[in-house]
PDB file of N, CA and C in Angstrom:
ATOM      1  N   UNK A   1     -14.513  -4.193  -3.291  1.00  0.00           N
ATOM      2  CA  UNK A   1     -14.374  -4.298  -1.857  1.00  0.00           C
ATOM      3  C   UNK A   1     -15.072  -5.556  -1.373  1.00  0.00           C
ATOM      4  N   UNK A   2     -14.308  -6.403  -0.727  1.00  0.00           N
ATOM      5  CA  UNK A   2     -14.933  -7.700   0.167  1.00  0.00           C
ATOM      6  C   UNK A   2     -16.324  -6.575   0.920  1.00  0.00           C
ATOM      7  N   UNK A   3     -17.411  -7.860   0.973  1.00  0.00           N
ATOM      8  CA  UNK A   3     -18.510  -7.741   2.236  1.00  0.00           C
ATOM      9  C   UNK A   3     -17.756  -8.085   3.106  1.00  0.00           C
ATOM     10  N   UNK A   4     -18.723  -7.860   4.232  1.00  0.00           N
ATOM     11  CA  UNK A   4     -18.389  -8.206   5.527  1.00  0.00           C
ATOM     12  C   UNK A   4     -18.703  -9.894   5.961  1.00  0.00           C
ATOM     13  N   UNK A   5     -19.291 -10.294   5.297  1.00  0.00           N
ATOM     14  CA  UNK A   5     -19.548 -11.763   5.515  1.00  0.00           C
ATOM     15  C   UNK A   5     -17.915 -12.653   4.945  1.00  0.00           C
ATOM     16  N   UNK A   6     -17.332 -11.831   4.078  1.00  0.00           N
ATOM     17  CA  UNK A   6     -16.260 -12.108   3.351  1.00  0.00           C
ATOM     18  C   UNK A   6     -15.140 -11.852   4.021  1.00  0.00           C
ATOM     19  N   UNK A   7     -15.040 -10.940   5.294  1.00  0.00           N
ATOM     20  CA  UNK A   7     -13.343 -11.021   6.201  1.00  0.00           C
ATOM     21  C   UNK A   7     -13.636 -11.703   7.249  1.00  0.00           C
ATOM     22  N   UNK A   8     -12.820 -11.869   7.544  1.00  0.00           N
ATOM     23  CA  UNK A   8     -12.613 -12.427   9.341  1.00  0.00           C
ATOM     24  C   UNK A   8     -13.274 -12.162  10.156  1.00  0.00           C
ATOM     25  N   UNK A   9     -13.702 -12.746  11.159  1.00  0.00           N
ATOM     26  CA  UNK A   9     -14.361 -12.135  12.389  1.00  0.00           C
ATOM     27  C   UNK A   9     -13.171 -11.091  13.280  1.00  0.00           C
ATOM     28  N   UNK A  10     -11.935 -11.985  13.125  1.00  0.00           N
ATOM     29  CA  UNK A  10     -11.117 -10.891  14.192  1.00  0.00           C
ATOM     30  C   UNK A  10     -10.427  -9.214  13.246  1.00  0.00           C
ATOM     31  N   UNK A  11     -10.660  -8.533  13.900  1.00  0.00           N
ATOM     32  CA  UNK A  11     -10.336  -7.739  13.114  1.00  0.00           C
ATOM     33  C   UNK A  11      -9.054  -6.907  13.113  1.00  0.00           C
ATOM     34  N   UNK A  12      -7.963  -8.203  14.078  1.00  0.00           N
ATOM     35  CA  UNK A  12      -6.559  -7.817  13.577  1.00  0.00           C
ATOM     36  C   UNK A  12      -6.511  -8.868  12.021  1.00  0.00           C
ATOM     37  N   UNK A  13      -7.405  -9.568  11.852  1.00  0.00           N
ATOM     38  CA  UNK A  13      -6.856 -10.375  10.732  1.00  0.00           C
ATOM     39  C   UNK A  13      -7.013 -10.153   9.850  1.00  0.00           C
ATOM     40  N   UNK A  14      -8.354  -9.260  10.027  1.00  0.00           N
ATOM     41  CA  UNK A  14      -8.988  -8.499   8.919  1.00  0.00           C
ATOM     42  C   UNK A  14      -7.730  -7.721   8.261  1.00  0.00           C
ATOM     43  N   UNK A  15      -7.484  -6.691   9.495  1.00  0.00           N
ATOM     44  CA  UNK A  15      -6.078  -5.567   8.803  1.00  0.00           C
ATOM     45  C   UNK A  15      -4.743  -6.905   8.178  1.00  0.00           C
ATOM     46  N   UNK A  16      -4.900  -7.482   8.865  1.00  0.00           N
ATOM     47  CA  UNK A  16      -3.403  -8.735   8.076  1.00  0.00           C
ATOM     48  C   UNK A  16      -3.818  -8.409   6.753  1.00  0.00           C
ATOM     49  N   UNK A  17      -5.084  -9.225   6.733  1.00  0.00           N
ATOM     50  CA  UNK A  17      -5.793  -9.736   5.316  1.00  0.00           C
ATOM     51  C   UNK A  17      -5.076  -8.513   4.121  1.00  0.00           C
ATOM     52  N   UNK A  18      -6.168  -6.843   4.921  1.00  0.00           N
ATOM     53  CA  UNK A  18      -5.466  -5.818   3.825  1.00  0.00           C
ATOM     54  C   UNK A  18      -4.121  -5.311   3.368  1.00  0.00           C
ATOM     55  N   UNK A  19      -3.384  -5.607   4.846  1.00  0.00           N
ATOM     56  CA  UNK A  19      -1.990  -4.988   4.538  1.00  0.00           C
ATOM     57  C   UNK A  19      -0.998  -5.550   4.844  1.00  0.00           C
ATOM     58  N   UNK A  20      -1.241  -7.016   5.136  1.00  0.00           N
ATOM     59  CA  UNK A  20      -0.151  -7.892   6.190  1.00  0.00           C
ATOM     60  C   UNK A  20       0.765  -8.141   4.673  1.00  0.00           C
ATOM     61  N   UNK A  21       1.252  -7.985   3.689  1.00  0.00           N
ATOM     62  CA  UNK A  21       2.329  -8.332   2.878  1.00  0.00           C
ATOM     63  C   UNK A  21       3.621  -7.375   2.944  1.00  0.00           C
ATOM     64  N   UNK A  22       4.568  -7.736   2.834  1.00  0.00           N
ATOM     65  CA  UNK A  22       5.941  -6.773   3.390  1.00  0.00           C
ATOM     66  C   UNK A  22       5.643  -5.890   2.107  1.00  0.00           C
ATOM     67  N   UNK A  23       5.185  -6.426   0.655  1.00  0.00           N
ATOM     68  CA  UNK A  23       5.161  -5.552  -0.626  1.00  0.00           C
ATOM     69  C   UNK A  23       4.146  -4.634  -0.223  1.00  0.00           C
ATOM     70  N   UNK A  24       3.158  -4.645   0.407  1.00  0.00           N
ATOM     71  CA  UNK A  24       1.829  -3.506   0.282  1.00  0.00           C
ATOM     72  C   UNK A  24       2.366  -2.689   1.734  1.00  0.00           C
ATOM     73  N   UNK A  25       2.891  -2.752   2.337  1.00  0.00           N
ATOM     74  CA  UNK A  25       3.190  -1.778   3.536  1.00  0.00           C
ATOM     75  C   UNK A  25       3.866  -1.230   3.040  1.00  0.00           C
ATOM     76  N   UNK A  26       5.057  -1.431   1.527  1.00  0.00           N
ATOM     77  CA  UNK A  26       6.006  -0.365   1.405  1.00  0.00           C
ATOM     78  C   UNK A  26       5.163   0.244   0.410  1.00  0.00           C
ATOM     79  N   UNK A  27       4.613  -0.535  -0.385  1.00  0.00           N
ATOM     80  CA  UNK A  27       3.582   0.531  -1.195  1.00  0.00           C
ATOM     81  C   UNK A  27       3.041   1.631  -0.758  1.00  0.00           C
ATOM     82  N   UNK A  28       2.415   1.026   0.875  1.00  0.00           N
ATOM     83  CA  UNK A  28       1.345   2.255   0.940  1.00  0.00           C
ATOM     84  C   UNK A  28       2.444   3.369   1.776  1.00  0.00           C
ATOM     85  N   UNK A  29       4.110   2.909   2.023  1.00  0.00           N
ATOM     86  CA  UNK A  29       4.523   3.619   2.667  1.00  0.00           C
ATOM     87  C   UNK A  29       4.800   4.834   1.459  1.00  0.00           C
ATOM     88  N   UNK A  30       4.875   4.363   0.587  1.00  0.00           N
ATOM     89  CA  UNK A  30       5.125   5.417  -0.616  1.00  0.00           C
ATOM     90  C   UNK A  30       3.834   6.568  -0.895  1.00  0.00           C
ATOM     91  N   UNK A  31       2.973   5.360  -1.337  1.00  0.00           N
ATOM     92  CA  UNK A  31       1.525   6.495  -1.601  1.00  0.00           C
ATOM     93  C   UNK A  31       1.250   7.473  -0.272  1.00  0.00           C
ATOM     94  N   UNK A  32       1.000   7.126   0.843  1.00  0.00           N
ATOM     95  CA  UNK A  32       1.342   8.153   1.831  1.00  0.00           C
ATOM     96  C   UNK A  32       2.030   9.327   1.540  1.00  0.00           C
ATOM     97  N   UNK A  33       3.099   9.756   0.698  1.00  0.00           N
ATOM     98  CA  UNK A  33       4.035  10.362   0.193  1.00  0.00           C
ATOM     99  C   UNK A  33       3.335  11.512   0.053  1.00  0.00           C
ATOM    100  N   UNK A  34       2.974  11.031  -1.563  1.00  0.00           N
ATOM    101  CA  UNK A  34       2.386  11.307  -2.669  1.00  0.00           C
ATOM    102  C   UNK A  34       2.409  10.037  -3.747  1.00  0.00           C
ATOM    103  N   UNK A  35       1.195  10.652  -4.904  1.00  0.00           N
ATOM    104  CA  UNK A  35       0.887   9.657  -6.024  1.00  0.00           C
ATOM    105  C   UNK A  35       1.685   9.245  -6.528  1.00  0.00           C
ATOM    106  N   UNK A  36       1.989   8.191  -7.138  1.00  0.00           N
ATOM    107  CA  UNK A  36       3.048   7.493  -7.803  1.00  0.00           C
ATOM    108  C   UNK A  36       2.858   6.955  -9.090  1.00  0.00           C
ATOM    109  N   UNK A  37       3.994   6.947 -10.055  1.00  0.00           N
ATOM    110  CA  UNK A  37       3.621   6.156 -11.492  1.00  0.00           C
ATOM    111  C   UNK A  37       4.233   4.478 -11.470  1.00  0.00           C
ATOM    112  N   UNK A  38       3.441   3.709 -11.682  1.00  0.00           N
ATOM    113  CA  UNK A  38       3.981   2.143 -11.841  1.00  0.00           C
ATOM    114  C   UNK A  38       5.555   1.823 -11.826  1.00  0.00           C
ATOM    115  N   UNK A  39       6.305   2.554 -12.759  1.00  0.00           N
ATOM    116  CA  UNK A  39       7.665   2.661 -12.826  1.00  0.00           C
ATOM    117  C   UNK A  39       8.173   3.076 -11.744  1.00  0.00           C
ATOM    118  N   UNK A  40       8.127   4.651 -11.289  1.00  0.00           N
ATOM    119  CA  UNK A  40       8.381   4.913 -10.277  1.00  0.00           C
ATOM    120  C   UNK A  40       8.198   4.562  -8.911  1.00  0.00           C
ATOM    121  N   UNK A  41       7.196   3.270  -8.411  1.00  0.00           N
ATOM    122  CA  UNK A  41       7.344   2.978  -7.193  1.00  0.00           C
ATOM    123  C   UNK A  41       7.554   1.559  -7.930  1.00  0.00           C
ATOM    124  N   UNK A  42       8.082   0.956  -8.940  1.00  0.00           N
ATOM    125  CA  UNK A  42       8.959  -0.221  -9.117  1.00  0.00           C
ATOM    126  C   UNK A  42      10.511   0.430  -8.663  1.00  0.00           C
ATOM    127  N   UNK A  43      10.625   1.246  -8.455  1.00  0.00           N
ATOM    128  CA  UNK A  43      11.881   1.328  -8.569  1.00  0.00           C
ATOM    129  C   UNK A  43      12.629   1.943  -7.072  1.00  0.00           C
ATOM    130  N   UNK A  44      11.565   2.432  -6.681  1.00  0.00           N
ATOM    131  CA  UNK A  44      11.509   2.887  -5.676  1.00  0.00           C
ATOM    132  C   UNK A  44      11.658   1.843  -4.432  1.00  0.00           C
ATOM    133  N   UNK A  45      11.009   0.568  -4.641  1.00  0.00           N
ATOM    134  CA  UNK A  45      11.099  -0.773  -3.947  1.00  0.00           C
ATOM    135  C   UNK A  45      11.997  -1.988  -4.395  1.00  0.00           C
ATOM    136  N   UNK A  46      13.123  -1.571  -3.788  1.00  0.00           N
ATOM    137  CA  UNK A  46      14.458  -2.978  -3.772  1.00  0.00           C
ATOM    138  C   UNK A  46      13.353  -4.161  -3.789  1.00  0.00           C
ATOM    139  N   UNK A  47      14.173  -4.733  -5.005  1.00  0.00           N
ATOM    140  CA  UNK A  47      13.564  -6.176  -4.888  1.00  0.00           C
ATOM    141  C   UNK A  47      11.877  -6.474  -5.412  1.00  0.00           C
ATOM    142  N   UNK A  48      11.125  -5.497  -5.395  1.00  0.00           N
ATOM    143  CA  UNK A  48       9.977  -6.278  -5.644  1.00  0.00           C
ATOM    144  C   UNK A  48       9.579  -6.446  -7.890  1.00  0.00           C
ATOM    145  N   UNK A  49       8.984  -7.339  -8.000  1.00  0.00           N
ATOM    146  CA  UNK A  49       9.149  -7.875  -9.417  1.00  0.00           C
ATOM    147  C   UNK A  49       7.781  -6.797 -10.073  1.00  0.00           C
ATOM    148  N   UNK A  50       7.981  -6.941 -10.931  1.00  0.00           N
ATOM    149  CA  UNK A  50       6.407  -6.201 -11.870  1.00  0.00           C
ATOM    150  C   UNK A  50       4.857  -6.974 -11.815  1.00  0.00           C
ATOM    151  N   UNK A  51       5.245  -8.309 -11.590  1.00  0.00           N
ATOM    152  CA  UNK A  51       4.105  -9.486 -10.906  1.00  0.00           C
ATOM    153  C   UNK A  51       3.670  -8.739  -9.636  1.00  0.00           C
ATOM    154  N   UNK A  52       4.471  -8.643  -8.474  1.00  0.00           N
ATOM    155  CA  UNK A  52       3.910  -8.557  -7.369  1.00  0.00           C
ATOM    156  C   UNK A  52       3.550  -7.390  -7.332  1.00  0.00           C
ATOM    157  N   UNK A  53       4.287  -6.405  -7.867  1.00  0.00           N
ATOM    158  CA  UNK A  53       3.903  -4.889  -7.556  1.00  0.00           C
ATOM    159  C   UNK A  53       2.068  -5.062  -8.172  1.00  0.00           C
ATOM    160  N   UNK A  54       2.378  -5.556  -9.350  1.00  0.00           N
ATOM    161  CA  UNK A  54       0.834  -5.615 -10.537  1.00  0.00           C
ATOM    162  C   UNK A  54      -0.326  -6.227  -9.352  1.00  0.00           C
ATOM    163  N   UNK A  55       0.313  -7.713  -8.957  1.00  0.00           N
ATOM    164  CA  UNK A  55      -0.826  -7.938  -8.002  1.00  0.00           C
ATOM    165  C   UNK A  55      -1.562  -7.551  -6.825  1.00  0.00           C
ATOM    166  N   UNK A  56      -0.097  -6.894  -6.454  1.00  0.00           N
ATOM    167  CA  UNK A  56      -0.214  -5.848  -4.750  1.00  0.00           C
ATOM    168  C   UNK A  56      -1.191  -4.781  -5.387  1.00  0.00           C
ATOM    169  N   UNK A  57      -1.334  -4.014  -6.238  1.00  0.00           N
ATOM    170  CA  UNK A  57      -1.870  -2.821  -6.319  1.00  0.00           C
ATOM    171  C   UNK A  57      -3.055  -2.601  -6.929  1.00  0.00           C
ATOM    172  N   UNK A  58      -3.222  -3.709  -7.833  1.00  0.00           N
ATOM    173  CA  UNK A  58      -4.687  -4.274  -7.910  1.00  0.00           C
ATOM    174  C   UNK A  58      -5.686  -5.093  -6.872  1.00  0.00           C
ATOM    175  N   UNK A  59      -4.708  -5.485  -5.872  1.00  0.00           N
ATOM    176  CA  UNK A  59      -5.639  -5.781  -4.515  1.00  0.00           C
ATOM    177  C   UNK A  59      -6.147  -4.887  -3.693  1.00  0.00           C
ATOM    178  N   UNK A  60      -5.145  -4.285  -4.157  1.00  0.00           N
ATOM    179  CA  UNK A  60      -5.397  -3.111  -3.150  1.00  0.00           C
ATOM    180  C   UNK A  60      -6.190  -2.017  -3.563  1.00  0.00           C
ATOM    181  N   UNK A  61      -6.401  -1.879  -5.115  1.00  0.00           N
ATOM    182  CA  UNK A  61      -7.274  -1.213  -5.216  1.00  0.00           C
ATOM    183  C   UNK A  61      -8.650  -2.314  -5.237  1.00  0.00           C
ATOM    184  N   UNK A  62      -9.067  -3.297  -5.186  1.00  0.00           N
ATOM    185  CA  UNK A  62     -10.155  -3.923  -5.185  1.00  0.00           C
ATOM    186  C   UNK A  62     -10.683  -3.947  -3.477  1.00  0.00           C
ATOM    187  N   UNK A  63      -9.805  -3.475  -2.632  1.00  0.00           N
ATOM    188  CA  UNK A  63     -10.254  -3.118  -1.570  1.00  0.00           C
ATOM    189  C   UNK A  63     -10.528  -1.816  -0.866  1.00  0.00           C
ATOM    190  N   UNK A  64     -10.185  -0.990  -1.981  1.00  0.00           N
ATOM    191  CA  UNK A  64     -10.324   0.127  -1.843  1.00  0.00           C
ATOM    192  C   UNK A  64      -9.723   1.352  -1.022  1.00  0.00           C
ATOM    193  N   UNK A  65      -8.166   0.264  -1.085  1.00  0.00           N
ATOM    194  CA  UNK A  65      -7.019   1.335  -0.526  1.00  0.00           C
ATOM    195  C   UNK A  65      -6.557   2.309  -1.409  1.00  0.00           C
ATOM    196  N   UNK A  66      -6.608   1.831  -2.930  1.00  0.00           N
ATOM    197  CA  UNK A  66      -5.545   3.103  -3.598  1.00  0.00           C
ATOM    198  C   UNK A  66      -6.673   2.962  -5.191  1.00  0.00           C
ATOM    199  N   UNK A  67      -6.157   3.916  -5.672  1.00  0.00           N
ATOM    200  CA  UNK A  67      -7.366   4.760  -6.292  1.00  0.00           C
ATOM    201  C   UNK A  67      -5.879   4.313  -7.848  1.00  0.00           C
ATOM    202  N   UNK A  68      -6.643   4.066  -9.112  1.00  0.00           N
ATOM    203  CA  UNK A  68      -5.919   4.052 -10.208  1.00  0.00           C
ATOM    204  C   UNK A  68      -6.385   5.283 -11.094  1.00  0.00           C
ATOM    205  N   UNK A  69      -5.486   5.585 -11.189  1.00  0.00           N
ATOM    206  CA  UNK A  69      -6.082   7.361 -12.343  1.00  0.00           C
ATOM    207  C   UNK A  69      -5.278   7.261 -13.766  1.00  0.00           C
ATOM    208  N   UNK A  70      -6.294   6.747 -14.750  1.00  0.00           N
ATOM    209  CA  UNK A  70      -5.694   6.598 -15.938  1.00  0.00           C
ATOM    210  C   UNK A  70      -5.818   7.884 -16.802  1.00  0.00           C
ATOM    211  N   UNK A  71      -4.815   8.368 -17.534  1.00  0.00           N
ATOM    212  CA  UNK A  71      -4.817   9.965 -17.971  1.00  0.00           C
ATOM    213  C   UNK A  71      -4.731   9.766 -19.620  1.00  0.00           C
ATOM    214  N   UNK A  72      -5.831  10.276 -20.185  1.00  0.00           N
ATOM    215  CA  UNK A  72      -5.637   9.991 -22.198  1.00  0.00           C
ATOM    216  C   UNK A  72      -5.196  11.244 -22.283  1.00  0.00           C
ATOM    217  N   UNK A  73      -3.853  10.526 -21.976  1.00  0.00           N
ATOM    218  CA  UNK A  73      -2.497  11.316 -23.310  1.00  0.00           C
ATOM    219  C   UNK A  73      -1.480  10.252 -23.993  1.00  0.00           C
ATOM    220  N   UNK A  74      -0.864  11.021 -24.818  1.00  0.00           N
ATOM    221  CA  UNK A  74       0.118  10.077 -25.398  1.00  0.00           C
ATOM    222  C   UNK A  74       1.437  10.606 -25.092  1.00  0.00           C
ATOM    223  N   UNK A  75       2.359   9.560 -24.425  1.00  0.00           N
ATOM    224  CA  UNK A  75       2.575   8.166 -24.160  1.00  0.00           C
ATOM    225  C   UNK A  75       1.213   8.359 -22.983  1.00  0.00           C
ATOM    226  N   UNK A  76       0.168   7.373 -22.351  1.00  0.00           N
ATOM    227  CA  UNK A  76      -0.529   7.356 -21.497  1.00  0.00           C
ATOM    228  C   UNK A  76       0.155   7.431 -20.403  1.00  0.00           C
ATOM    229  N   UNK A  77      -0.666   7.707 -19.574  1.00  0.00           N
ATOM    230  CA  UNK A  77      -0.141   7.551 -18.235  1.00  0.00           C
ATOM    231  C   UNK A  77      -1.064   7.432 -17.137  1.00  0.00           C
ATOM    232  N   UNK A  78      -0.324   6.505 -16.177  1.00  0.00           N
ATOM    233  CA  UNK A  78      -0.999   6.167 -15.061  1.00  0.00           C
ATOM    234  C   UNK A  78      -0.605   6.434 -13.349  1.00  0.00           C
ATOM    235  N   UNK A  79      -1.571   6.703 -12.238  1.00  0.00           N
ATOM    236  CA  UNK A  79      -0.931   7.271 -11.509  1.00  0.00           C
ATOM    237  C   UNK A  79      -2.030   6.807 -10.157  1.00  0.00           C
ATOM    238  N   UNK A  80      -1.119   6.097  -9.393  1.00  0.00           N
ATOM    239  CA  UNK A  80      -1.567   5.568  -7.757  1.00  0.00           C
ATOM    240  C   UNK A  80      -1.213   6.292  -6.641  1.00  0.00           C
ATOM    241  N   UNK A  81      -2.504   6.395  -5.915  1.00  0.00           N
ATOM    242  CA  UNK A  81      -2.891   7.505  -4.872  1.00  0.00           C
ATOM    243  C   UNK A  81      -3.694   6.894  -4.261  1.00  0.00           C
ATOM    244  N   UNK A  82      -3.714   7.159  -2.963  1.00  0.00           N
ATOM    245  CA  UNK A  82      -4.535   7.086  -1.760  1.00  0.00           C
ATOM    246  C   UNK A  82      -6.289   6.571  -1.442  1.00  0.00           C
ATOM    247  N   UNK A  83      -6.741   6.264  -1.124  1.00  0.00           N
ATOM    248  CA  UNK A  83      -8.572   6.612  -0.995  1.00  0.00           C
ATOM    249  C   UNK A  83      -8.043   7.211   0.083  1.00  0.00           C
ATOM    250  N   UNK A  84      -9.523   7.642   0.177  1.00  0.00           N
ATOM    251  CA  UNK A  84      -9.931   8.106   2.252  1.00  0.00           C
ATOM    252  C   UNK A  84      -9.339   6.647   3.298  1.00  0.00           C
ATOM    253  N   UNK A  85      -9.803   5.590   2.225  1.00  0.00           N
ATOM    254  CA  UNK A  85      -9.766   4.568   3.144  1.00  0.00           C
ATOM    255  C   UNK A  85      -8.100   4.254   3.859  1.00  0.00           C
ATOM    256  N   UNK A  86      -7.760   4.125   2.290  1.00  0.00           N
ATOM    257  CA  UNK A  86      -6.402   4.183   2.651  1.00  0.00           C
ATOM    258  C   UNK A  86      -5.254   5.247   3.183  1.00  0.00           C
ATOM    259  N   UNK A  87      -5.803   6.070   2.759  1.00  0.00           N
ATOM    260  CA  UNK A  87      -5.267   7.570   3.508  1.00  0.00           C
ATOM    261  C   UNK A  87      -5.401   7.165   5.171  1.00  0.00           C
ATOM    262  N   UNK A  88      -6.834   6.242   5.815  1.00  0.00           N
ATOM    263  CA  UNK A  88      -6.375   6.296   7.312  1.00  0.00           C
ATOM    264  C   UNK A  88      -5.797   5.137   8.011  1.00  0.00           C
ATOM    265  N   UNK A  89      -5.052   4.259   7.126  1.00  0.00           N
ATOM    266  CA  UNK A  89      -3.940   3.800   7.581  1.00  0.00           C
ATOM    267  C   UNK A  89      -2.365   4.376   8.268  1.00  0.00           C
ATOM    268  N   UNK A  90      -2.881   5.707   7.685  1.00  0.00           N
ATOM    269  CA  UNK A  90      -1.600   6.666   7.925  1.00  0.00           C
ATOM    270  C   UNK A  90      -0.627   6.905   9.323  1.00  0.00           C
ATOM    271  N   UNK A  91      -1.873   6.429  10.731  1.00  0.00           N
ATOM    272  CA  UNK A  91      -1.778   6.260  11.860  1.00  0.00           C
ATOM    273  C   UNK A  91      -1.185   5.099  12.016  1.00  0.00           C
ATOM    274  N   UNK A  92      -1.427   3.847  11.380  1.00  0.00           N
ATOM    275  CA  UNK A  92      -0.576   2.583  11.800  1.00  0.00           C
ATOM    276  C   UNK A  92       0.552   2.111  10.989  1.00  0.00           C
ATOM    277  N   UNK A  93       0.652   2.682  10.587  1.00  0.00           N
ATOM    278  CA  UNK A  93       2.120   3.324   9.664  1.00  0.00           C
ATOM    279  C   UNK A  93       3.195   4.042  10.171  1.00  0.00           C
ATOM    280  N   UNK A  94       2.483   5.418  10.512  1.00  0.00           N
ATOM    281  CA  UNK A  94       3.186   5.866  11.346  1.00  0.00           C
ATOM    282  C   UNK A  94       3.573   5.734  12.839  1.00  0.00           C
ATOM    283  N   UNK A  95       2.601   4.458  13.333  1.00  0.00           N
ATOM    284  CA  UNK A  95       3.293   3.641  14.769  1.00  0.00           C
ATOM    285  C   UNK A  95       4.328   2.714  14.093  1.00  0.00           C
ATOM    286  N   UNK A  96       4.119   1.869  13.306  1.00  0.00           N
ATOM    287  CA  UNK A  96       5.658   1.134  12.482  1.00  0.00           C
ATOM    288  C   UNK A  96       6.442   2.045  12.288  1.00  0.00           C
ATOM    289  N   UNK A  97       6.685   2.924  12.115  1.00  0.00           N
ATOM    290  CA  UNK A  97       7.510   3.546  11.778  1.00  0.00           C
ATOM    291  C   UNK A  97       8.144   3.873  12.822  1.00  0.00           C
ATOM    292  N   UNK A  98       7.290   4.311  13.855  1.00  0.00           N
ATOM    293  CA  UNK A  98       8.141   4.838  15.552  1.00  0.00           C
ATOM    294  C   UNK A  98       8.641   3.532  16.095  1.00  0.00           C
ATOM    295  N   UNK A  99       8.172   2.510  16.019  1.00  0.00           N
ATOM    296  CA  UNK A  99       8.648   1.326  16.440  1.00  0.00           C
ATOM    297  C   UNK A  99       9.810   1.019  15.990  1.00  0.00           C
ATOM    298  N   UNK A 100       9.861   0.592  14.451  1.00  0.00           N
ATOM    299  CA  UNK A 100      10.935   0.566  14.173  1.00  0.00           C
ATOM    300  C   UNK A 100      12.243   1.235  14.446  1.00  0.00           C
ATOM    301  N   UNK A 101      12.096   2.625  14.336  1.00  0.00           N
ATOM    302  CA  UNK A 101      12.748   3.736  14.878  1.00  0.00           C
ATOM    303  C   UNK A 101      13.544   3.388  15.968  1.00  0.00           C
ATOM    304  N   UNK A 102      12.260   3.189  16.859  1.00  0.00           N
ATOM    305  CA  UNK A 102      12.631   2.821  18.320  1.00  0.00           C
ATOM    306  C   UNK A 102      13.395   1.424  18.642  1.00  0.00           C
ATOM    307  N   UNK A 103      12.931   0.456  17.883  1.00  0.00           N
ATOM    308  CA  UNK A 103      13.946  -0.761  17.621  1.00  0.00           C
ATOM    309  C   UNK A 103      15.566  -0.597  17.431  1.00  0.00           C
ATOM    310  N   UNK A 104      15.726   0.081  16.235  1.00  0.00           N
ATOM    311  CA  UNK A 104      16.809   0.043  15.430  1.00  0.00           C
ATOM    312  C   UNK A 104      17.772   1.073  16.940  1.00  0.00           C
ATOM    313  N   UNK A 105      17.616   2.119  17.078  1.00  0.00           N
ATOM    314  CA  UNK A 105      18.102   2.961  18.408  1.00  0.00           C
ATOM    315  C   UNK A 105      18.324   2.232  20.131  1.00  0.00           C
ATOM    316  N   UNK A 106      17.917   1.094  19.535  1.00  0.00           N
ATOM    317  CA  UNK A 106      18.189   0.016  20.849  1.00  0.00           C
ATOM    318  C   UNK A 106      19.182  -1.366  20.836  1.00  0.00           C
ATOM    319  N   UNK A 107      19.482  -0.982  19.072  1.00  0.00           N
ATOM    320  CA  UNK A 107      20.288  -2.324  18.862  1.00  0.00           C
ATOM    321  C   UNK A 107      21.702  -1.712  18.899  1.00  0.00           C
ATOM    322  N   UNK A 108      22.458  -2.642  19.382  1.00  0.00           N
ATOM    323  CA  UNK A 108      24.193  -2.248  19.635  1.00  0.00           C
ATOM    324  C   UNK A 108      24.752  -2.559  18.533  1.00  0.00           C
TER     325      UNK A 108
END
């Protein structure tokens, strides 16, 4: 997790900083869900590559939005979920979401 000497002073830029990429808003629109396996939210997201997903979700866990749960079995497996932290994004998510909503129901 960045210090605080380490984000922005403004703290819409701050939230840019964590979630302003079109790849990590659909991420976290997924984990919101429920937990997900690497494959399964590659696939789940038109278009995004195994680079960006890899880099999106390791940022995001270095900021302490989503939690990595590695499981010793064989074949291994791995599985992305929520923090608290990121769990309370859930509110500005779910205003994008009404917005959009509300967008798309206004276009002819």
């Amino acid at each position: 997790m960045k210090t605080k000497n380490e984000l922005p002073e403004c703290p819409v830029a701050t939230c840019v900083q964590m979630i302003g990429s079109k790849w990590k808003l659909l991420i976290l629109r997924n984990l919101l869900v429920r937990p997900w396996r690497f494959n399964e939210l590659q696939k789940s997201i038109d278009g995004i590559s195994q680079k960006v997903l890899t880099d999106s979700l390791r940022a995001m866990e270095a900021d302490g939005l989503v939690l990595r749960t590695a499981y010793a079995e064989v074949p291994p497996r791995v599985e992305y979920s929520l923090t608290e932290l990121g769990e309370s994004l859930r509110p500005i998510l779910a205003a994008m979401q009404q917005w959009g909503e509300n967008y798309k129901d206004n276009q002819k």
